[in-house]
Protein backbone atom coordinates (compact mmCIF):
# COMPACT_ATOMS: atom_id res chain seq x y z
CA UNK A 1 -9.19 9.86 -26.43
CA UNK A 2 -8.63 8.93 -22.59
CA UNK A 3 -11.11 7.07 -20.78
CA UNK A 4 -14.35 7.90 -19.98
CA UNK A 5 -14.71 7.21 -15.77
CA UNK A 6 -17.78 7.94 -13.81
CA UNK A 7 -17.05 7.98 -9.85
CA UNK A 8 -20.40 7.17 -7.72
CA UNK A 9 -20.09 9.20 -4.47
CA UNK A 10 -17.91 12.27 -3.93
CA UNK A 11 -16.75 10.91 0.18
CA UNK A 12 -13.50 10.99 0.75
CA UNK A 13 -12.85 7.49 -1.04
CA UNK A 14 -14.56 8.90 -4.35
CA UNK A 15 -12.70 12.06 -3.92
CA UNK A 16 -9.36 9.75 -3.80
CA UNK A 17 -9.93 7.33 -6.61
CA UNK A 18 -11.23 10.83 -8.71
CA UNK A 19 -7.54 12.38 -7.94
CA UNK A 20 -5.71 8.90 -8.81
CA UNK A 21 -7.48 8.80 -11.85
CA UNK A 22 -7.13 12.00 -13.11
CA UNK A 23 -3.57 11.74 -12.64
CA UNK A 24 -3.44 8.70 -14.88
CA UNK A 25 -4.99 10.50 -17.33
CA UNK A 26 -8.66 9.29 -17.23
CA UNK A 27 -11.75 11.79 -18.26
CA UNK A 28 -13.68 11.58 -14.47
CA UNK A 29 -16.50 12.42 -13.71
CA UNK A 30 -17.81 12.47 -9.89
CA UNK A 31 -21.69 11.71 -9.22
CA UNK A 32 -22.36 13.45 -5.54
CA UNK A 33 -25.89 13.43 -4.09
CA UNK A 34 -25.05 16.15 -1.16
CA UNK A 35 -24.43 19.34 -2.36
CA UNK A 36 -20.80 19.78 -1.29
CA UNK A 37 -17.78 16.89 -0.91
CA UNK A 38 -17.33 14.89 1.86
CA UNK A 39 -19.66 12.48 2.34
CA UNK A 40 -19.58 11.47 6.33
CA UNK A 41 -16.10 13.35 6.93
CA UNK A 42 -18.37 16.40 7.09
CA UNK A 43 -19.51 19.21 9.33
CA UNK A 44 -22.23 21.49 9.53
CA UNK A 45 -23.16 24.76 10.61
CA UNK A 46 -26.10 25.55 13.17
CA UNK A 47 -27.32 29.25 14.60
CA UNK A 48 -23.32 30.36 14.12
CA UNK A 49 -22.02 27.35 15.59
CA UNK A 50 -20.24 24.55 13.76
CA UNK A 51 -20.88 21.02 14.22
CA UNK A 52 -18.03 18.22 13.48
CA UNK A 53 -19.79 15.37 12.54
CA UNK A 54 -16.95 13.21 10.73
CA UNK A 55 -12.99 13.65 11.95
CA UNK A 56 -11.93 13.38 15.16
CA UNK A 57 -8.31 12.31 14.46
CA UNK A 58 -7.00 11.10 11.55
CA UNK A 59 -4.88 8.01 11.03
CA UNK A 60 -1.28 9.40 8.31
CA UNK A 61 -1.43 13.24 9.67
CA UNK A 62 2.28 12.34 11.11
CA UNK A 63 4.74 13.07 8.21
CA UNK A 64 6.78 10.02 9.22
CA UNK A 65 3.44 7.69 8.15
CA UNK A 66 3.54 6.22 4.95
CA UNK A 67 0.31 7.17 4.53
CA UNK A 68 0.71 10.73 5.20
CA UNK A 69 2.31 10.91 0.92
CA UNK A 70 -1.02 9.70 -0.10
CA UNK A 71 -2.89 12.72 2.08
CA UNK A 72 -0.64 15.32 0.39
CA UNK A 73 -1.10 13.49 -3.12
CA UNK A 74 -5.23 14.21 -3.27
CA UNK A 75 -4.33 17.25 -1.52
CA UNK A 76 -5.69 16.58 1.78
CA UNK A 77 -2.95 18.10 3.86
CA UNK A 78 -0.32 20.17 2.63
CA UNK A 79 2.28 22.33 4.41
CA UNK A 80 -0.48 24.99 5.22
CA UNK A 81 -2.37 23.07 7.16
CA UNK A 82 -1.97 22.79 11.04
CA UNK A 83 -2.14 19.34 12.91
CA UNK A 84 -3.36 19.86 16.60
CA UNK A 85 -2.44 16.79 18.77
CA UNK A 86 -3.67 18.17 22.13
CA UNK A 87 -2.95 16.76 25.32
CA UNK A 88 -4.21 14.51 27.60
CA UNK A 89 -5.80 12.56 24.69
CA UNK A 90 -8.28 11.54 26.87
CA UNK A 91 -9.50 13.04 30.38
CA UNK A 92 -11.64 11.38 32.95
CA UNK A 93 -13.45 12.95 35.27
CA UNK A 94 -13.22 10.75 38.48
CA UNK A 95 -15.06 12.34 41.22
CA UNK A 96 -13.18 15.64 40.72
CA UNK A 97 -9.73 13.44 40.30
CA UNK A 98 -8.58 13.76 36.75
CA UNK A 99 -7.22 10.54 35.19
CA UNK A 100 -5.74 10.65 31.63
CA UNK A 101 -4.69 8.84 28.62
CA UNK A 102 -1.96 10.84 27.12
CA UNK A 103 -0.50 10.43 23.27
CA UNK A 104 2.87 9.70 25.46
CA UNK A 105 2.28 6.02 26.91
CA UNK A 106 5.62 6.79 29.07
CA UNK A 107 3.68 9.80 30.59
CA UNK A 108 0.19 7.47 30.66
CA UNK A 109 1.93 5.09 32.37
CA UNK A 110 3.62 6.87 35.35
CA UNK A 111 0.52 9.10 35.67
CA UNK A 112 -1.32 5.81 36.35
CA UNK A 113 1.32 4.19 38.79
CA UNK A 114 1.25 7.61 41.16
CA UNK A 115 -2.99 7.15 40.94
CA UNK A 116 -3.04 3.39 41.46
CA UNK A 117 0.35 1.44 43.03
CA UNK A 118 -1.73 -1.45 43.75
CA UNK A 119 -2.29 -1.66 39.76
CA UNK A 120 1.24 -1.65 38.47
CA UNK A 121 0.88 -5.39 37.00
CA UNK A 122 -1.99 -4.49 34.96
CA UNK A 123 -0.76 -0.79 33.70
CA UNK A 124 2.35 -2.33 32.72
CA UNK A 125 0.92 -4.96 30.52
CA UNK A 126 -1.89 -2.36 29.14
CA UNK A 127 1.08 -0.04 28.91
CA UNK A 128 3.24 -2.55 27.17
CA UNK A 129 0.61 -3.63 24.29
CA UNK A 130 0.06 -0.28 23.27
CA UNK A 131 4.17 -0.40 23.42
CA UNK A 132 3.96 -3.31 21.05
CA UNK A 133 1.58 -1.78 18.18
CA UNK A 134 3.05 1.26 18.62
CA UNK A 135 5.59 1.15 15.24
CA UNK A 136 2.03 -0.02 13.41
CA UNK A 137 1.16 1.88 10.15
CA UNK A 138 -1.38 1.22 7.63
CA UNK A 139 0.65 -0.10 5.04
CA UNK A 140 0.55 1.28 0.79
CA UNK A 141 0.67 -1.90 -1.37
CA UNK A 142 0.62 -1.58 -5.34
CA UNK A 143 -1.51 -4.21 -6.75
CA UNK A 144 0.07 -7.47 -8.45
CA UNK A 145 0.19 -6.96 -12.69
CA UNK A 146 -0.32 -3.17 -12.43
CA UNK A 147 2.35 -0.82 -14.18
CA UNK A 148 3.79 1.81 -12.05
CA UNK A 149 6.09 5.05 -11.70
CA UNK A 150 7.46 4.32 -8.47
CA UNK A 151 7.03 0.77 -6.60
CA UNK A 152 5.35 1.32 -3.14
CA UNK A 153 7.22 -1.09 -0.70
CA UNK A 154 6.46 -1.42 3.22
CA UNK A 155 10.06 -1.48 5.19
CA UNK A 156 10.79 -4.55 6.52
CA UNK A 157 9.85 -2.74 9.75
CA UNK A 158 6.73 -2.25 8.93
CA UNK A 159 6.19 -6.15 7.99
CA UNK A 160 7.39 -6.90 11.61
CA UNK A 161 5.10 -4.70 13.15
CA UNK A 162 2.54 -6.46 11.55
CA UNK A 163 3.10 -9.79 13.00
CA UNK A 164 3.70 -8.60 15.99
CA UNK A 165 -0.19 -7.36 15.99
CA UNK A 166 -1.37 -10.14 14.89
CA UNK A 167 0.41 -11.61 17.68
CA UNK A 168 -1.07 -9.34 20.41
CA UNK A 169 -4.63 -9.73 18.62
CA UNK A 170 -4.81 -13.65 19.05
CA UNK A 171 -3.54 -13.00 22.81
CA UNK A 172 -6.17 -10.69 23.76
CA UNK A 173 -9.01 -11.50 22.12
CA UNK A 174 -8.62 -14.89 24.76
CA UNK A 175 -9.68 -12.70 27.20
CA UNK A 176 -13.44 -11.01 27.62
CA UNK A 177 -13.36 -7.36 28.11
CA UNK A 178 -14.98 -7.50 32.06
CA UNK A 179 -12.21 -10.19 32.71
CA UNK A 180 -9.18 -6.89 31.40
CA UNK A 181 -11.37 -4.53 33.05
CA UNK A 182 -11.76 -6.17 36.48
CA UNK A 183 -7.82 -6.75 36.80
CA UNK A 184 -7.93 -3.12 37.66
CA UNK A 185 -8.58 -2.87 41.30
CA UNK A 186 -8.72 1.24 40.85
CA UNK A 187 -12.41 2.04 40.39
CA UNK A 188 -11.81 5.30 38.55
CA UNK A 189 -9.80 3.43 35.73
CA UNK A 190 -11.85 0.71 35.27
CA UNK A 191 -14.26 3.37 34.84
CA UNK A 192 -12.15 5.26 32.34
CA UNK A 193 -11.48 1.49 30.45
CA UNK A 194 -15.40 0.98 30.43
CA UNK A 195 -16.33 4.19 29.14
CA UNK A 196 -13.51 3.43 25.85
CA UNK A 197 -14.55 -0.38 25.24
CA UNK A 198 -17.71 -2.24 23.98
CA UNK A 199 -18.55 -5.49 24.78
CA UNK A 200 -18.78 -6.44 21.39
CA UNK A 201 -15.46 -4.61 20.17
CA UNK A 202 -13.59 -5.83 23.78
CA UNK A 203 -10.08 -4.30 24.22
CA UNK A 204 -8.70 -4.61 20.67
CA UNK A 205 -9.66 -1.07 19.63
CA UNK A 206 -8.10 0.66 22.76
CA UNK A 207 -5.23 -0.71 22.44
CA UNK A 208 -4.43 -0.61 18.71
CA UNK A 209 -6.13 3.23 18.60
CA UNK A 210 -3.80 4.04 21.31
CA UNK A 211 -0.84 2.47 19.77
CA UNK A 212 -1.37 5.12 16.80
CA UNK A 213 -2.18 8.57 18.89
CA UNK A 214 1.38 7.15 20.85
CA UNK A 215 3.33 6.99 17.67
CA UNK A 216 2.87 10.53 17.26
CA UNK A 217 0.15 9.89 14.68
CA UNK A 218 -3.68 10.64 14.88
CA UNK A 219 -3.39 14.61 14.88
CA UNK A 220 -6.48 16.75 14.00
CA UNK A 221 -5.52 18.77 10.42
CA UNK A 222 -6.87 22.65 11.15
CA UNK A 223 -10.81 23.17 10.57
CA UNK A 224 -11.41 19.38 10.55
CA UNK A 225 -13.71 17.33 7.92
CA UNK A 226 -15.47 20.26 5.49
CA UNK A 227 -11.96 22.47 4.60
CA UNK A 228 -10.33 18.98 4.33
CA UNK A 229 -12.89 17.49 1.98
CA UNK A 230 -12.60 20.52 0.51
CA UNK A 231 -9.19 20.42 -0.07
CA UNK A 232 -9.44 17.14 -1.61
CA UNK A 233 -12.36 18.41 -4.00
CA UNK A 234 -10.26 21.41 -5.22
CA UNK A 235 -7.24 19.22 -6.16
CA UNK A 236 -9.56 16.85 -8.50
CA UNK A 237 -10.89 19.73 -9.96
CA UNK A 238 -7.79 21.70 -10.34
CA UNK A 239 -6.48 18.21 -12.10
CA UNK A 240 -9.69 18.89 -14.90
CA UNK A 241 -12.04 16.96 -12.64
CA UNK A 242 -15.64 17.13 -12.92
CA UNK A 243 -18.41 16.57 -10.00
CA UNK A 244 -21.84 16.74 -10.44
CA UNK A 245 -23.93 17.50 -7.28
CA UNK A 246 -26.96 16.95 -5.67
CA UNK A 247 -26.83 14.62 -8.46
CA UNK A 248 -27.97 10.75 -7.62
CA UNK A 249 -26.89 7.34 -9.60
CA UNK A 250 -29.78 5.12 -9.80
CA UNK A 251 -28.11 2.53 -12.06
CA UNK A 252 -24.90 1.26 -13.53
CA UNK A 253 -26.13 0.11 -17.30
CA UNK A 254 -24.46 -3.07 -17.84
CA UNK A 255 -24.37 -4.59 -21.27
CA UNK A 256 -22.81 -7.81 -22.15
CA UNK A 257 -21.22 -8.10 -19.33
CA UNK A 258 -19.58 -4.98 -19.13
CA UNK A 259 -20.00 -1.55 -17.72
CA UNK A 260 -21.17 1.37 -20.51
CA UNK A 261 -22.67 4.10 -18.24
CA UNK A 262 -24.46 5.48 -15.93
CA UNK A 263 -28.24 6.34 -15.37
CA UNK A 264 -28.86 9.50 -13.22
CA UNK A 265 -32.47 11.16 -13.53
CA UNK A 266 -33.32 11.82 -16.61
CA UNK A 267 -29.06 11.83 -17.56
CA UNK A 268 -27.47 9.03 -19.24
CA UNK A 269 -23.74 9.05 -18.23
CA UNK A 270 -21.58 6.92 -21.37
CA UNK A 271 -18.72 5.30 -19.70
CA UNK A 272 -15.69 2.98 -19.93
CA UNK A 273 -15.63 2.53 -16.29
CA UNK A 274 -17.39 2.93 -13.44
CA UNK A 275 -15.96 3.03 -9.77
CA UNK A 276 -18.66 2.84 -6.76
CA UNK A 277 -17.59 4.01 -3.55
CA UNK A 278 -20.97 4.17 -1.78
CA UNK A 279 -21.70 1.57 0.65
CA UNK A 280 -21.04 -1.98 -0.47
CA UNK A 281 -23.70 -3.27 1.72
CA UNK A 282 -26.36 -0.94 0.05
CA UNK A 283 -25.54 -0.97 -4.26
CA UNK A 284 -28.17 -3.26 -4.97
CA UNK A 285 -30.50 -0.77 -6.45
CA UNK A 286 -27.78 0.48 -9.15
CA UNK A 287 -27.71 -3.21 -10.62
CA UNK A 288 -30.63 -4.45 -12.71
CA UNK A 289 -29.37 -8.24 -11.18
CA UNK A 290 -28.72 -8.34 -7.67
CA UNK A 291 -25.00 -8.92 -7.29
CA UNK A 292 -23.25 -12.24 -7.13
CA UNK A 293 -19.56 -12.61 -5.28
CA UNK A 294 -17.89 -15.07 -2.55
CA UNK A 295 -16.60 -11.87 -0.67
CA UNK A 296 -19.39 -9.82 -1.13
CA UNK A 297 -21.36 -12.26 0.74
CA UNK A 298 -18.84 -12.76 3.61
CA UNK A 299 -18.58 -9.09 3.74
CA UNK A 300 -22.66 -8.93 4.42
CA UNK A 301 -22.65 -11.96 6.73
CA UNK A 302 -19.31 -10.21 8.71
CA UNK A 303 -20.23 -6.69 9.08
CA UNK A 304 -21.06 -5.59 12.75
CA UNK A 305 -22.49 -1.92 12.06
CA UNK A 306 -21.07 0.98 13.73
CA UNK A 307 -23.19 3.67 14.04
CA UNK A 308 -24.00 6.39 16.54
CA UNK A 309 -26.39 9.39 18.02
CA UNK A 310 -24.41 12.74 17.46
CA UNK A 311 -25.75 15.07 19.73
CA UNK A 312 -24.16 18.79 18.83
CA UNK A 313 -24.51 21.63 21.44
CA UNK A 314 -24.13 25.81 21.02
CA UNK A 315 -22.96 27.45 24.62
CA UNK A 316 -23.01 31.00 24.90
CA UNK A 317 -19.90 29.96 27.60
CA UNK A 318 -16.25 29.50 27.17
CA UNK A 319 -15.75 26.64 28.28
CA UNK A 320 -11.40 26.09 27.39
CA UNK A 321 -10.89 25.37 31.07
CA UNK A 322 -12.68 21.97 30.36
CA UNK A 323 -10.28 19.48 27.99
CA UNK A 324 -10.78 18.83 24.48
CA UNK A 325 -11.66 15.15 25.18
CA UNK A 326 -13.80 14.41 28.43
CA UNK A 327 -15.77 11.55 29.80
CA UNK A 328 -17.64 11.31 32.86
CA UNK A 329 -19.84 9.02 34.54
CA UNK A 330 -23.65 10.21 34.74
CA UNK A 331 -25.38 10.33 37.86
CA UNK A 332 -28.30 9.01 35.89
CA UNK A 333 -27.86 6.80 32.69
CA UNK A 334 -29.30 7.67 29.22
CA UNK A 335 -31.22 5.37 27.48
CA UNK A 336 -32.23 5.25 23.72
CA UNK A 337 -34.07 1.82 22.86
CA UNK A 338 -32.20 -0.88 24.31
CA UNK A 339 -28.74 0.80 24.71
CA UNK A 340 -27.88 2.56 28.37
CA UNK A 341 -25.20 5.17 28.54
CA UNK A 342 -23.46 5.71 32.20
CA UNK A 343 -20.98 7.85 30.60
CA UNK A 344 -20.78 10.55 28.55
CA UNK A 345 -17.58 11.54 25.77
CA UNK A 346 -17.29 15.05 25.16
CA UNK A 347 -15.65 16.63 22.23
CA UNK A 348 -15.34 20.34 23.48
CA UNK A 349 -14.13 22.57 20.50
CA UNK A 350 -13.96 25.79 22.89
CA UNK A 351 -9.90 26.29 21.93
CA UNK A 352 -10.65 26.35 18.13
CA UNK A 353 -12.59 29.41 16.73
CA UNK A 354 -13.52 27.76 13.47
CA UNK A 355 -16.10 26.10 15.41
CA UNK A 356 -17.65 29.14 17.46
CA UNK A 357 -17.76 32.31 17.63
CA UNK A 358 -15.30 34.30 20.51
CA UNK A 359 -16.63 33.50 24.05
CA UNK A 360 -18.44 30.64 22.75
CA UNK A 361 -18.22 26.66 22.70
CA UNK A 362 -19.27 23.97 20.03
CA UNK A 363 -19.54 20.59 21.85
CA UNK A 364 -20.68 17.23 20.44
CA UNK A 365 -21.38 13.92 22.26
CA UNK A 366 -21.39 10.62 20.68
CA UNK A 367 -23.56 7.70 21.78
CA UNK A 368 -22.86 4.65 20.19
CA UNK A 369 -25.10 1.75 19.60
CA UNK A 370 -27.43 0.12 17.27
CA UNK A 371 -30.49 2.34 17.61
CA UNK A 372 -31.16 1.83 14.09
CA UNK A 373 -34.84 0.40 14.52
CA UNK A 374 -35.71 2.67 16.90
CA UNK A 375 -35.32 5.31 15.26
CA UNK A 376 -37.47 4.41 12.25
CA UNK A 377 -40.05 3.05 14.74
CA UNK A 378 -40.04 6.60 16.33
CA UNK A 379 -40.07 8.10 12.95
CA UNK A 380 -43.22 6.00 11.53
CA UNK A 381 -44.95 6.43 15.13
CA UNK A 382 -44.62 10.47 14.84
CA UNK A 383 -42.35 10.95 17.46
CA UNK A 384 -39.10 11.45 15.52
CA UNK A 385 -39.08 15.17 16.87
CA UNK A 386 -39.78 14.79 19.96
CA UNK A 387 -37.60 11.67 21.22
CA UNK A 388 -34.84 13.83 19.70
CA UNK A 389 -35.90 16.42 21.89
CA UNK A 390 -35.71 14.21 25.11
CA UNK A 391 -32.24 13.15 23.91
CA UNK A 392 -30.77 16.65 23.12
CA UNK A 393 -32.78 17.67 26.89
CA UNK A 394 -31.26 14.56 28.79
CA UNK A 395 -27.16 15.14 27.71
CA UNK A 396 -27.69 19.08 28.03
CA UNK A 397 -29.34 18.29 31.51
CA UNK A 398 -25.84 15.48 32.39
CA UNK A 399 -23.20 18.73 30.92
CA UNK A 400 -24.77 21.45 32.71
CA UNK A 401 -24.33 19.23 35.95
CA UNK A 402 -20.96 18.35 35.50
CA UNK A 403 -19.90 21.90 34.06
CA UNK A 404 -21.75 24.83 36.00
CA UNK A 405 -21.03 27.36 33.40
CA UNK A 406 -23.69 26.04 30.60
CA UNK A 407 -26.59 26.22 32.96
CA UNK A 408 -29.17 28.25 30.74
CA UNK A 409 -26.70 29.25 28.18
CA UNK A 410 -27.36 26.75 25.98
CA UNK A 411 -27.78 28.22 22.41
CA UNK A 412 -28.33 25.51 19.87
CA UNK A 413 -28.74 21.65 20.07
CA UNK A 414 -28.70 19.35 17.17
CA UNK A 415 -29.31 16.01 17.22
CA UNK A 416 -28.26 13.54 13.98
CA UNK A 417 -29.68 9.68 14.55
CA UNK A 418 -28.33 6.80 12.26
CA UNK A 419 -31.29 8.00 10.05
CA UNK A 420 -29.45 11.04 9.01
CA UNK A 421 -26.35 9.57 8.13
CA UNK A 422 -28.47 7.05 6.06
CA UNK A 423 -30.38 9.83 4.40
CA UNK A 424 -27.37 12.22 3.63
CA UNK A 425 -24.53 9.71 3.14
CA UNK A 426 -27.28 6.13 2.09
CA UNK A 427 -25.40 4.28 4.59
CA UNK A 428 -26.82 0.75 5.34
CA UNK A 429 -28.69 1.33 8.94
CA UNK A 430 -26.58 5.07 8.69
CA UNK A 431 -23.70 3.35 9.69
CA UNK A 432 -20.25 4.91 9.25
CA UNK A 433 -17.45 2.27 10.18
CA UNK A 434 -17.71 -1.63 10.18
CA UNK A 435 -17.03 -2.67 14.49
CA UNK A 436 -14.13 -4.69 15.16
CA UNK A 437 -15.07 -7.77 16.82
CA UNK A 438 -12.56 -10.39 18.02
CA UNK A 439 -14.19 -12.23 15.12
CA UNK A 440 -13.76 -9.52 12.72
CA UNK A 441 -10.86 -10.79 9.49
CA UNK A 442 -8.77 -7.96 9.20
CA UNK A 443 -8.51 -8.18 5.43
CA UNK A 444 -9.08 -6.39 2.61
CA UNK A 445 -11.74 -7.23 -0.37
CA UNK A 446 -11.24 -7.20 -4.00
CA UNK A 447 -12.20 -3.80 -5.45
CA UNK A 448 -13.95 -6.22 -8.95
CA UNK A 449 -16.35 -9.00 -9.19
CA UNK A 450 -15.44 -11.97 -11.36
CA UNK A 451 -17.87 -11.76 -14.59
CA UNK A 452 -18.31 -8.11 -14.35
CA UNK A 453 -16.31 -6.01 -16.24
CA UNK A 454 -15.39 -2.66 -15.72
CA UNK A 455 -16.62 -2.07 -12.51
CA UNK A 456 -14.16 -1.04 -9.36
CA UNK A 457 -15.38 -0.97 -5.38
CA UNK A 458 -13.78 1.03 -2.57
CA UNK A 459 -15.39 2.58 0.15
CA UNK A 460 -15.41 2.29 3.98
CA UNK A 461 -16.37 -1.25 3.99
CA UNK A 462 -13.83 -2.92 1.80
CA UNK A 463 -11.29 -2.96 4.87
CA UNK A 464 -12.65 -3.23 8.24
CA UNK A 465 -13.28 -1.42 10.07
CA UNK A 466 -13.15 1.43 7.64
CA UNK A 467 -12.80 5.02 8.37
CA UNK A 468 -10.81 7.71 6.77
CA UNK A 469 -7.71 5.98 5.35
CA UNK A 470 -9.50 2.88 4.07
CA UNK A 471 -11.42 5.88 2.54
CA UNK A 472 -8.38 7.05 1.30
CA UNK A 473 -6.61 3.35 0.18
CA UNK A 474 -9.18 2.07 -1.58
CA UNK A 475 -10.09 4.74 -3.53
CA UNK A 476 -6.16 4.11 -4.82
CA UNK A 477 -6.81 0.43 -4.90
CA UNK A 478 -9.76 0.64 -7.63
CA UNK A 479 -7.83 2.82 -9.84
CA UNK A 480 -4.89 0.37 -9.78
CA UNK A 481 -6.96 -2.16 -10.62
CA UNK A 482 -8.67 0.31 -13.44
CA UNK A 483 -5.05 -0.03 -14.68
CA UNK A 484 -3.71 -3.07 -14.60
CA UNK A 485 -7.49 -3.79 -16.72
CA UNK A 486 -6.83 -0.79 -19.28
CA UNK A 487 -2.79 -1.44 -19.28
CA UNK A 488 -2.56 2.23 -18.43
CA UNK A 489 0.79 3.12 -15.99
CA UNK A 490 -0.66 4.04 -12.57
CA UNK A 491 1.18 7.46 -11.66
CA UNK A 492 2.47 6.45 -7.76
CA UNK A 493 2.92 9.07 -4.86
CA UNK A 494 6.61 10.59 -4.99
């Protein structure tokens, strides 16, 4: 008899390891609190409208990627999906003058030089570093000891790449992010470079995120997060998958040492196996003794949360004229708690009808920030509702100014605080990524703890700073390792 595994979580990193181990021949079973796949690559649907709240671009859609062969192996993509990689990447509004970041960094570049002359020095060497992690791809490792059909092995390329970004990461994380910003004497690009940094992140992110959408990577599949969840959901079912949803683990029965099942309500799950992908920093409650591991401690001292305020908007406008990415600066600033916004990013979906209805546009704006406390302060005070309100009221209030044609055709607003992704998704603090800090270890943690047997990790925090394909890689990881522990041969990507 194969295997008995029980996946906690059906996200995207569940929905992986579920496919991986159904292909190696283990009996899975997937335990999914939400009613449908996903976990935060997910979308949802509001008086007609619908709302991304997950995928923006995603890291492998190129074909030339290695991971791309992983996407197509949990069904993911596949040759009937369309990848949109729209241009400019990025628009600007400054004071009516558009300035852009396109996905070519040849195009970026000279677009910059005809705006700002005076610049050239500093939009060559911004230019140049995106130049340099440009050849970058998230590489596919098989684990040491494990048995497979087909040995994954990075190109020596690939290896290069590498150390030439950990080259460019020790050189600029000597320098602040104002001290970068302010060697731009153009005020409209230092605005457009303030309005895509952090203080805490600095310049790394800009930089390496740009070196991907430059590669020809970081398309948008067709329908975004819920067909592509979806997709992934079908294919471990199609493989003789189960998932069980709306459907909750409350603990991981652990007996000498070893895992044997699986308590859910009034269920008892037997088991050989047991593979969490919820969030690392918040599985103590599915252990009867609180967790004990070297890199699960660094992990909880290291992680800088990344978490947001999604604010999701109906117009009864088409509003394609506008691009698909826009920022501009407010005239007045936003606040929420201790965080000020002077800019706003816009995600207008008005070019793809999946999201609206014809004549109509689905928008969503993203403020990040730690507004964490806050927002359970507002919630125990009794003005969850309302400070929502004044959010969704403030942005509609900063888009109608900057684009006349939503003036009082605003159909539906939606606002989703860290507290909904921690209620839907039991994020710790609802946070969705890990932040990369210039003091962030770009590693990758061990998907076991010593002493524990039969137990596997992946998830969105087991390789800063997470996101889709660490998703995606670590739900492969923790079925290698399920592997290598069972001597069972791991069936690779072809």
């Amino acid at each position: 008899m194969s295997k008995k595994v029980v996946i906690i979580g059906g996200g995207v990193a569940g929905l992986s390891a579920g496919v991986y181990a159904r292909k190696c021949g283990f009996d899975v079973t997937i335990l999914e609190s939400h009613s449908i796949p996903g976990g935060n690559c997910t979308s949802w649907k509001r008086g007609g409208y619908l709302f991304e709240g997950g995928m923006h671009w995603l890291t492998g859609s190129d074909r030339k990627q290695p991971l791309h062969k992983c996407w197509r192996y949990v069904g993911a993509l596949d040759d009937s999906v369309d990848i949109h990689t729209s241009e400019p990447f990025i628009e600007y509004d400054h004071k009516g003058t558009p300035i852009r970041f396109y996905r070519d960094t040849d195009k970026t570049e000279k677009h910059w030089l005809e705006l700002s002359p005076a610049d050239e020095k500093a939009i060559r060497e911004l230019c140049n570093n995106i130049r340099k992690v440009r050849n970058l791809a998230m590489p596919v490792f098989d684990l040491r000891g494990v048995k497979v059909t087909k040995k994954s092995r990075p190109s020596l390329s690939l290896l290069f790449s590498g150390l030439s970004a950990v080259l460019l990461m020790r050189k600029l994380t000597k320098s602040s992010r104002d001290e970068f910003i302010n060697s731009f004497t153009h005020e409209g690009l230092r605005d457009l470079l303030r309005s895509s940094t952090t203080d805490k992140s600095g310049i790394l992110p800009i930089c390496f995120s740009m070196g991907i959408i430059s590669s020809g990577d970081g398309g948008f599949p067709e329908g975004g997060s819920l067909p592509f969840a979806g997709r992934m959901a079908d294919t471990f079912t199609g493989l003789g998958g189960k998932i069980r949803y709306k459907t909750r683990a409350d603990r991981i029965i652990i007996e000498n040492g070893k895992a044997v099942g699986v308590i859910a309500g009034d269920d008892r799950l037997s088991a050989d196996a047991v593979i969490v992908t919820a969030d690392t920093m918040a599985i103590d409650h599915l252990f009867d003794i609180p967790l004990k591991s070297d890199w699960l401690n660094e992990m909880r001292r290291m992680v800088v949360p990344t978490m947001c305020v999604l604010v999701s908007i109906g117009v009864n406008a088409d509003l394609s004229k506008y691009p698909k990415s826009l920022v501009f600066k407010l005239n007045k600033p936003i606040a929420i708690a201790d965080q000020t916004y002077e800019y706003l990013s816009v995600n207008n979906y008005a070019s793809d009808p999946v999201y609206s209805p014809a004549g109509k546009t689905a928008m969503t704006v993203i403020l990040d920030g730690d507004t964490y406390d806050y927002w359970k302060m507002a919630g125990e005070g009794g003005h969850y509702i309302s400070e929502k309100q004044r959010v969704a009221d403030e942005v509609i209030a900063a888009l109608s100014a900057q684009m006349p044609e939503m003036e009082g055709r605003v159909e539906v607003s939606d606002v989703a605080t860290p507290l909904t992704y921690e209620r839907y998704c039991a994020n710790w603090k609802g946070s969705w990524m890990t932040d990369m800090t210039p003091s962030t270890k770009m590693k990758s943690y061990p998907a076991v703890i010593d002493g524990l047997s039969g137990v596997y990790f992946a998830g969105h925090r087991m390789q800063p700073p997470g996101g889709l394909p660490v998703a995606l890689i670590t739900g492969r990881s923790a079925v290698q390792y399920l592997c290598r522990d069972t001597d069972t041969l791991f069936v690779s990507e072809e």
